[in-house]
Protein backbone atom coordinates (compact mmCIF):
# COMPACT_ATOMS: atom_id res chain seq x y z
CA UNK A 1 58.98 36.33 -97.38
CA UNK A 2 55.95 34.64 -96.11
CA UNK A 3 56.91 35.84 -92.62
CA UNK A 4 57.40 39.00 -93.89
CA UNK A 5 53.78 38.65 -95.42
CA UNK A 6 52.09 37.70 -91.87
CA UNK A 7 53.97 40.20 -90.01
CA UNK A 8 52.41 43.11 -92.23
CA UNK A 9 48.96 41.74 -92.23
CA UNK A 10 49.17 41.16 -88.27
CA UNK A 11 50.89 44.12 -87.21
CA UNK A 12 51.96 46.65 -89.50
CA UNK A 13 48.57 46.85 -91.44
CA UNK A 14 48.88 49.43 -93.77
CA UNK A 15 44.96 50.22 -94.13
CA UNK A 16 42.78 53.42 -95.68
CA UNK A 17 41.64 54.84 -91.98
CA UNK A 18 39.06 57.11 -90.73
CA UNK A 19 41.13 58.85 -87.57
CA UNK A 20 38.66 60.40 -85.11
CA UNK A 21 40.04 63.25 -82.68
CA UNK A 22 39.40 62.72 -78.75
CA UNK A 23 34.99 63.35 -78.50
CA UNK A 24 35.48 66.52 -76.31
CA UNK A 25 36.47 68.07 -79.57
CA UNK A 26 33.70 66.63 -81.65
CA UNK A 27 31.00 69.81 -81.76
CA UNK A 28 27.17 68.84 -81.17
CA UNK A 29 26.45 70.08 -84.06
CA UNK A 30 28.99 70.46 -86.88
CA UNK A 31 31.40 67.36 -87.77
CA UNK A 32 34.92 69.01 -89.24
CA UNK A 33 36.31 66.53 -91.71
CA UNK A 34 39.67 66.49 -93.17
CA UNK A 35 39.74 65.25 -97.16
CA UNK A 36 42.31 64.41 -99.55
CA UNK A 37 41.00 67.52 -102.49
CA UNK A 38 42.93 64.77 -105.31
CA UNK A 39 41.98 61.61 -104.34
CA UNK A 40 39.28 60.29 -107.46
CA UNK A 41 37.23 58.13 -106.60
CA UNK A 42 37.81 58.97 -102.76
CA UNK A 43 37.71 62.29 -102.56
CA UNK A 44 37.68 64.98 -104.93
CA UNK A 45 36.76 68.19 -106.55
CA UNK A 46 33.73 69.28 -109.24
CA UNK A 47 32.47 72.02 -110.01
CA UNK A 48 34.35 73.30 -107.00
CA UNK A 49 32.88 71.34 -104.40
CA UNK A 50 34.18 68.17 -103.13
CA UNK A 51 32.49 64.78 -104.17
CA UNK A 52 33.55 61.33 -103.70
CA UNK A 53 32.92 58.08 -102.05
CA UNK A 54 34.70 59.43 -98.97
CA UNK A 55 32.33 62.37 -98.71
CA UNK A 56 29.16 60.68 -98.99
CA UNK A 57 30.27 58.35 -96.45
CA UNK A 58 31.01 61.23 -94.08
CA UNK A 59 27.92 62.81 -94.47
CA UNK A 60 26.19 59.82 -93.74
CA UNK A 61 27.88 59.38 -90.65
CA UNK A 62 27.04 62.76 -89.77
CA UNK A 63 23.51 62.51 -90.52
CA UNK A 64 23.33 59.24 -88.13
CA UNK A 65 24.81 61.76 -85.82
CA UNK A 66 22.39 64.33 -86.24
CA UNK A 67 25.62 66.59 -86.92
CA UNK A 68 26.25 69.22 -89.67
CA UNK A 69 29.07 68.65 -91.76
CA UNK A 70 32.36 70.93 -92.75
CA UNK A 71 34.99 69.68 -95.04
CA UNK A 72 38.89 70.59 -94.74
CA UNK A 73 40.42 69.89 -97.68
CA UNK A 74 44.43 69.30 -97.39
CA UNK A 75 47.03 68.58 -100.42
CA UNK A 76 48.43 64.78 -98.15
CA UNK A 77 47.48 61.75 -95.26
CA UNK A 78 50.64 63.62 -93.59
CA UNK A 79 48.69 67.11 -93.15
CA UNK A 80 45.67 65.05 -92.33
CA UNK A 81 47.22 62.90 -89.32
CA UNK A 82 48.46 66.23 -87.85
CA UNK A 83 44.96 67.97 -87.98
CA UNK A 84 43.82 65.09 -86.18
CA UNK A 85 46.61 64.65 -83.54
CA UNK A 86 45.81 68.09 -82.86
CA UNK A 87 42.60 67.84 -82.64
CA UNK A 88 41.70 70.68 -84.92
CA UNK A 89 39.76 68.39 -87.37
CA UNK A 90 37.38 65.93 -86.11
CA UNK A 91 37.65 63.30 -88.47
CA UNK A 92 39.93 61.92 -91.53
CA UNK A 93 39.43 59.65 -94.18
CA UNK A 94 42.81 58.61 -95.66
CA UNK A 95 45.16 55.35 -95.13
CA UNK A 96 47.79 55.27 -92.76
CA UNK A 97 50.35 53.77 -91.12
CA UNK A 98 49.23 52.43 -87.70
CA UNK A 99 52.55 51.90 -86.08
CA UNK A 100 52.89 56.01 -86.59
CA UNK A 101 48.90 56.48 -84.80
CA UNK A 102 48.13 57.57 -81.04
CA UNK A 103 47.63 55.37 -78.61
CA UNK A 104 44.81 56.58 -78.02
CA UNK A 105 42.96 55.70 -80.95
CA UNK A 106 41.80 52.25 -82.06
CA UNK A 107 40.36 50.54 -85.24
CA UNK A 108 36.41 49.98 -86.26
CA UNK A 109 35.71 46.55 -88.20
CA UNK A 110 37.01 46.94 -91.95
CA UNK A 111 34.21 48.66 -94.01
CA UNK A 112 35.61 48.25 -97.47
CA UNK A 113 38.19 46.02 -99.24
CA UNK A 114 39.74 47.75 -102.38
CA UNK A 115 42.49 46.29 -104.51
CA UNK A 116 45.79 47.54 -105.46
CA UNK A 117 47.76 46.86 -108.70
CA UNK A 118 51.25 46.16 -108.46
CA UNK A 119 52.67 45.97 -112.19
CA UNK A 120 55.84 45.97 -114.54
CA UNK A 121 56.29 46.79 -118.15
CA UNK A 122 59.88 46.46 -119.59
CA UNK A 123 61.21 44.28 -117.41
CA UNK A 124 59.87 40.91 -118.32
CA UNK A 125 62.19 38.98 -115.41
CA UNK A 126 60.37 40.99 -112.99
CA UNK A 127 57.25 38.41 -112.05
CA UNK A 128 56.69 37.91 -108.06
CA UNK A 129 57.34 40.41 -105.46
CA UNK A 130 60.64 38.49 -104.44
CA UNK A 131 62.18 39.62 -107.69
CA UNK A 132 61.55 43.10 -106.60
CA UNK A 133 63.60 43.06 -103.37
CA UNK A 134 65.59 45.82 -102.84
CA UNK A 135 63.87 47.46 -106.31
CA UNK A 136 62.68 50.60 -106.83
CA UNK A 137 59.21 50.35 -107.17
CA UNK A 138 56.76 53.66 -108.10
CA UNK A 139 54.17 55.23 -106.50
CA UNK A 140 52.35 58.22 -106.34
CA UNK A 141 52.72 60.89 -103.71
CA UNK A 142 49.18 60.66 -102.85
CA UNK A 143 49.16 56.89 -102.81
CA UNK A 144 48.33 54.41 -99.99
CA UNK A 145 50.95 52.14 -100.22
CA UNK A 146 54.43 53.11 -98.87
CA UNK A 147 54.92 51.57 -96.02
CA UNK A 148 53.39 48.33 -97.30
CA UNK A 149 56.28 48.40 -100.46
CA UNK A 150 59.10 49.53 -97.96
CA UNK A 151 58.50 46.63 -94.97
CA UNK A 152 58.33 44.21 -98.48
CA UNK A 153 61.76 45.66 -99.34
CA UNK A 154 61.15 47.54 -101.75
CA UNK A 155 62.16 51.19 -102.34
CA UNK A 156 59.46 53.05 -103.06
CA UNK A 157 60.15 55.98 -106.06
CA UNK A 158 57.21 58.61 -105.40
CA UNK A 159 55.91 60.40 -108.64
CA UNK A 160 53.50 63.38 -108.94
CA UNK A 161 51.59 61.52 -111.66
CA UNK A 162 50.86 58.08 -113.44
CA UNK A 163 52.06 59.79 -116.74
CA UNK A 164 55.27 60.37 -114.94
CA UNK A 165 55.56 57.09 -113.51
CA UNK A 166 54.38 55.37 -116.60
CA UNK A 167 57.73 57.35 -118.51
CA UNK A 168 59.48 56.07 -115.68
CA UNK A 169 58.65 52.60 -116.05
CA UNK A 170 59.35 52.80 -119.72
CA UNK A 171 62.66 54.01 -119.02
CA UNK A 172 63.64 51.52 -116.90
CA UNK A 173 64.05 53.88 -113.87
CA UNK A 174 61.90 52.00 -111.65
CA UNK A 175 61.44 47.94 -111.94
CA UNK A 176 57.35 48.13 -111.46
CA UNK A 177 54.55 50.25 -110.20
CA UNK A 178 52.05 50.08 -107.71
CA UNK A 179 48.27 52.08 -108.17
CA UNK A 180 44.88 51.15 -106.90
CA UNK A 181 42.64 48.95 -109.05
CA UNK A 182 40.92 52.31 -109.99
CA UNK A 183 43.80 54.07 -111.17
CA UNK A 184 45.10 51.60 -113.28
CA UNK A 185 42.03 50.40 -114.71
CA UNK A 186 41.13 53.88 -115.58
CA UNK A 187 44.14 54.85 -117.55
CA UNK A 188 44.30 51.96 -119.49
CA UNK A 189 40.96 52.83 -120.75
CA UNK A 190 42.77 56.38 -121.95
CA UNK A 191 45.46 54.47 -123.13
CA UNK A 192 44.83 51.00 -124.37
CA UNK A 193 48.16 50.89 -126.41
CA UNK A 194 49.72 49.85 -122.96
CA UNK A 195 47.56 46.42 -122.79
CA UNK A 196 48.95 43.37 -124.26
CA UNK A 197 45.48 43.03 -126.11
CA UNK A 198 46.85 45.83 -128.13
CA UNK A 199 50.28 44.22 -128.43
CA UNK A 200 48.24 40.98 -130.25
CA UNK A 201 45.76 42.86 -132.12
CA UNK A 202 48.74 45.20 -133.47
CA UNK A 203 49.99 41.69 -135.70
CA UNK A 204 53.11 43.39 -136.48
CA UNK A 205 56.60 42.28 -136.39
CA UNK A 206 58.22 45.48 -137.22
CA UNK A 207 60.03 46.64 -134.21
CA UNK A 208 59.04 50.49 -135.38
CA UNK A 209 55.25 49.59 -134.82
CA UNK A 210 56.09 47.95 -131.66
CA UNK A 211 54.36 49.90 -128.38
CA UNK A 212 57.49 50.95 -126.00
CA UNK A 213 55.75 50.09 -122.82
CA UNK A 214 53.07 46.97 -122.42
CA UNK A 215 51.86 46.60 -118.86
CA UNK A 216 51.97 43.19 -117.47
CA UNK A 217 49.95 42.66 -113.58
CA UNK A 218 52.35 40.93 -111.01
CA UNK A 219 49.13 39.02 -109.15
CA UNK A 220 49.58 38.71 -105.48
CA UNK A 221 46.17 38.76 -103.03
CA UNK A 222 48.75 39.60 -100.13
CA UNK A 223 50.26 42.80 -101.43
CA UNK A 224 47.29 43.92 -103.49
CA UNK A 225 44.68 43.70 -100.88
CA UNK A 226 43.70 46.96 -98.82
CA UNK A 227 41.56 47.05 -95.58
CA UNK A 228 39.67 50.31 -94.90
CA UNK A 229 38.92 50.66 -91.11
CA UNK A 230 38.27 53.65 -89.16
CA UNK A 231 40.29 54.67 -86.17
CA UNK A 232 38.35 56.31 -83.28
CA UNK A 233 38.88 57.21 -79.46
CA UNK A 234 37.93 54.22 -77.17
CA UNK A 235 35.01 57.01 -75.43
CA UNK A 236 33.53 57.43 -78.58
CA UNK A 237 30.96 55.39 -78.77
CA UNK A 238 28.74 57.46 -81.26
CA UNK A 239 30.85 57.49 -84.14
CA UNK A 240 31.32 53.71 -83.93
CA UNK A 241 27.79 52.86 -83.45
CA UNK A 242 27.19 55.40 -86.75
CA UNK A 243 29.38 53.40 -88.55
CA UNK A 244 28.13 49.94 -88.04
CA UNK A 245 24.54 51.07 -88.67
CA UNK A 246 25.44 52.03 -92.11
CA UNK A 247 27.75 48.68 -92.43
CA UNK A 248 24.51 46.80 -91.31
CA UNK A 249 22.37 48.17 -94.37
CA UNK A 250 23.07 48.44 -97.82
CA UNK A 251 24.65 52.34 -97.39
CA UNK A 252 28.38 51.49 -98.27
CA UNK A 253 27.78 48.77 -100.50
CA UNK A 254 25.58 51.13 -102.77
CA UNK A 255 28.59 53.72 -102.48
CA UNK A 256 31.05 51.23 -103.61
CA UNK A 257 28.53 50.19 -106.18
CA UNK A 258 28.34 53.76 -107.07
CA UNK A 259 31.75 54.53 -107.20
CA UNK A 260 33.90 51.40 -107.69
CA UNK A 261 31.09 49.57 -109.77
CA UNK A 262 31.68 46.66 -107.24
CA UNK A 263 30.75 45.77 -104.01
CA UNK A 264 33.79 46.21 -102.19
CA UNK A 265 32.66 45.67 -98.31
CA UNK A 266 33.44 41.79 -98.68
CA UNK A 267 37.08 40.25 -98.53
């Protein structure tokens, strides 16, 4: 397992990318970015315009560019990698799977290091991710981590949302569940009945007042751990050097102060 481990860190590297189209396609004056429109906290939609940490971060980069901005909004990373193969989008912010990306393209220095929460409820044998070998394990169809749960192997169940895969989970149709720290820190806040805290406050031994699902983390740095790089064209040099400016100041630690209520741009 712990080769496993190294291999995925080393080579696989499932990591939240910026993919950057070949610079002959990149307009002087109007950057064309491809966004997830349901991504919260990423990327995502109020009031009907788009908001997020990914779309501050893109218009900073094309402000160090001098560059006016246009967002494409698409439903999945899938739709996104294709806009950019095709260079009909200039730049996407999304994770994906590196082994799938052009040769052409090539990764920045990570930018930001958000967590993941792999978790189980029912199934109290369930503890490490060796127990969930050849387990299904859910995850959304907008999620990140696919690839990471399938070269683990795992068998990754894809749900349409956490309500779904929370019923799931109660029902002993999948063995755990995988969300970003966000996610799963945000709807346990909606729904604190899941939390063991709840289970020990509740004092009850009456199996009727009992909660039918209580979350319990499955703590593991090596599966948990994202690294969000971007991916760019070895000529361009501009987007790069936009980048690492705003790395060098305080620009993305603010956003992921803003957004995450952490700074995220340390390991």
């Amino acid at each position: 397992m712990k080769k496993v481990l190294i291999s995925i860190l080393s080579g696989i590297i499932l990591s939240l990318v910026i993919l950057i189209s070949a610079p002959t396609h990149i307009s002087a004056d109007t950057l064309k970015v491809g966004i997830l429109a349901d991504n919260k906290p990423y990327s995502y939609l109020t009031n009907k315009k788009v908001t997020g940490f990914e779309v501050e971060l893109s218009k900073k980069i094309a402000q160090e560019m001098d560059a006016n901005i246009k967002f494409v909004k698409v439903s999945d990373r899938k739709k996104l990698q294709k806009l950019v193969s095709e260079h009909q989008i200039d730049l996407a912010l999304g994770q994906f799977d590196k082994t799938t990306l052009s040769s052409k393209l090539i990764t920045t220095d990570t930018y930001l290091y958000p967590q993941n929460v792999l978790f189980t409820g029912t199934h109290r044998h369930i503890s490490s991710i060796e127990d969930l070998q050849n387990k299904k394990v859910g995850i959304l169809a907008n999620g990140n981590q696919h690839q990471l749960l399938t070269s683990l192997q795992m068998k990754p169940k894809v749900y349409n949302s956490i309500s779904s895969l929370m019923k799931a989970l109660e029902n002993k149709k999948i063995k755990a569940g995988i969300l970003t720290d966000y996610e799963y820190t945000a709807y346990l806040n909606k729904h604190p009945e899941l939390t063991s805290a709840y289970l020990q406050a509740l004092n009850s031994t009456k199996k009727s007042d009992l909660p039918k699902l209580t979350l319990t983390r499955i703590k593991d740095p090596q599966i948990t751990s994202q690294q969000l790089v971007g991916i760019t064209d070895k000529r361009n040099t501009k987007l790069n050097q936009a980048l690492d400016k705003l790395k060098d100041g305080n620009d993305i630690i603010d956003l992921s102060q803003k957004y995450f209520s952490q700074d995220l741009t340390k390991p």
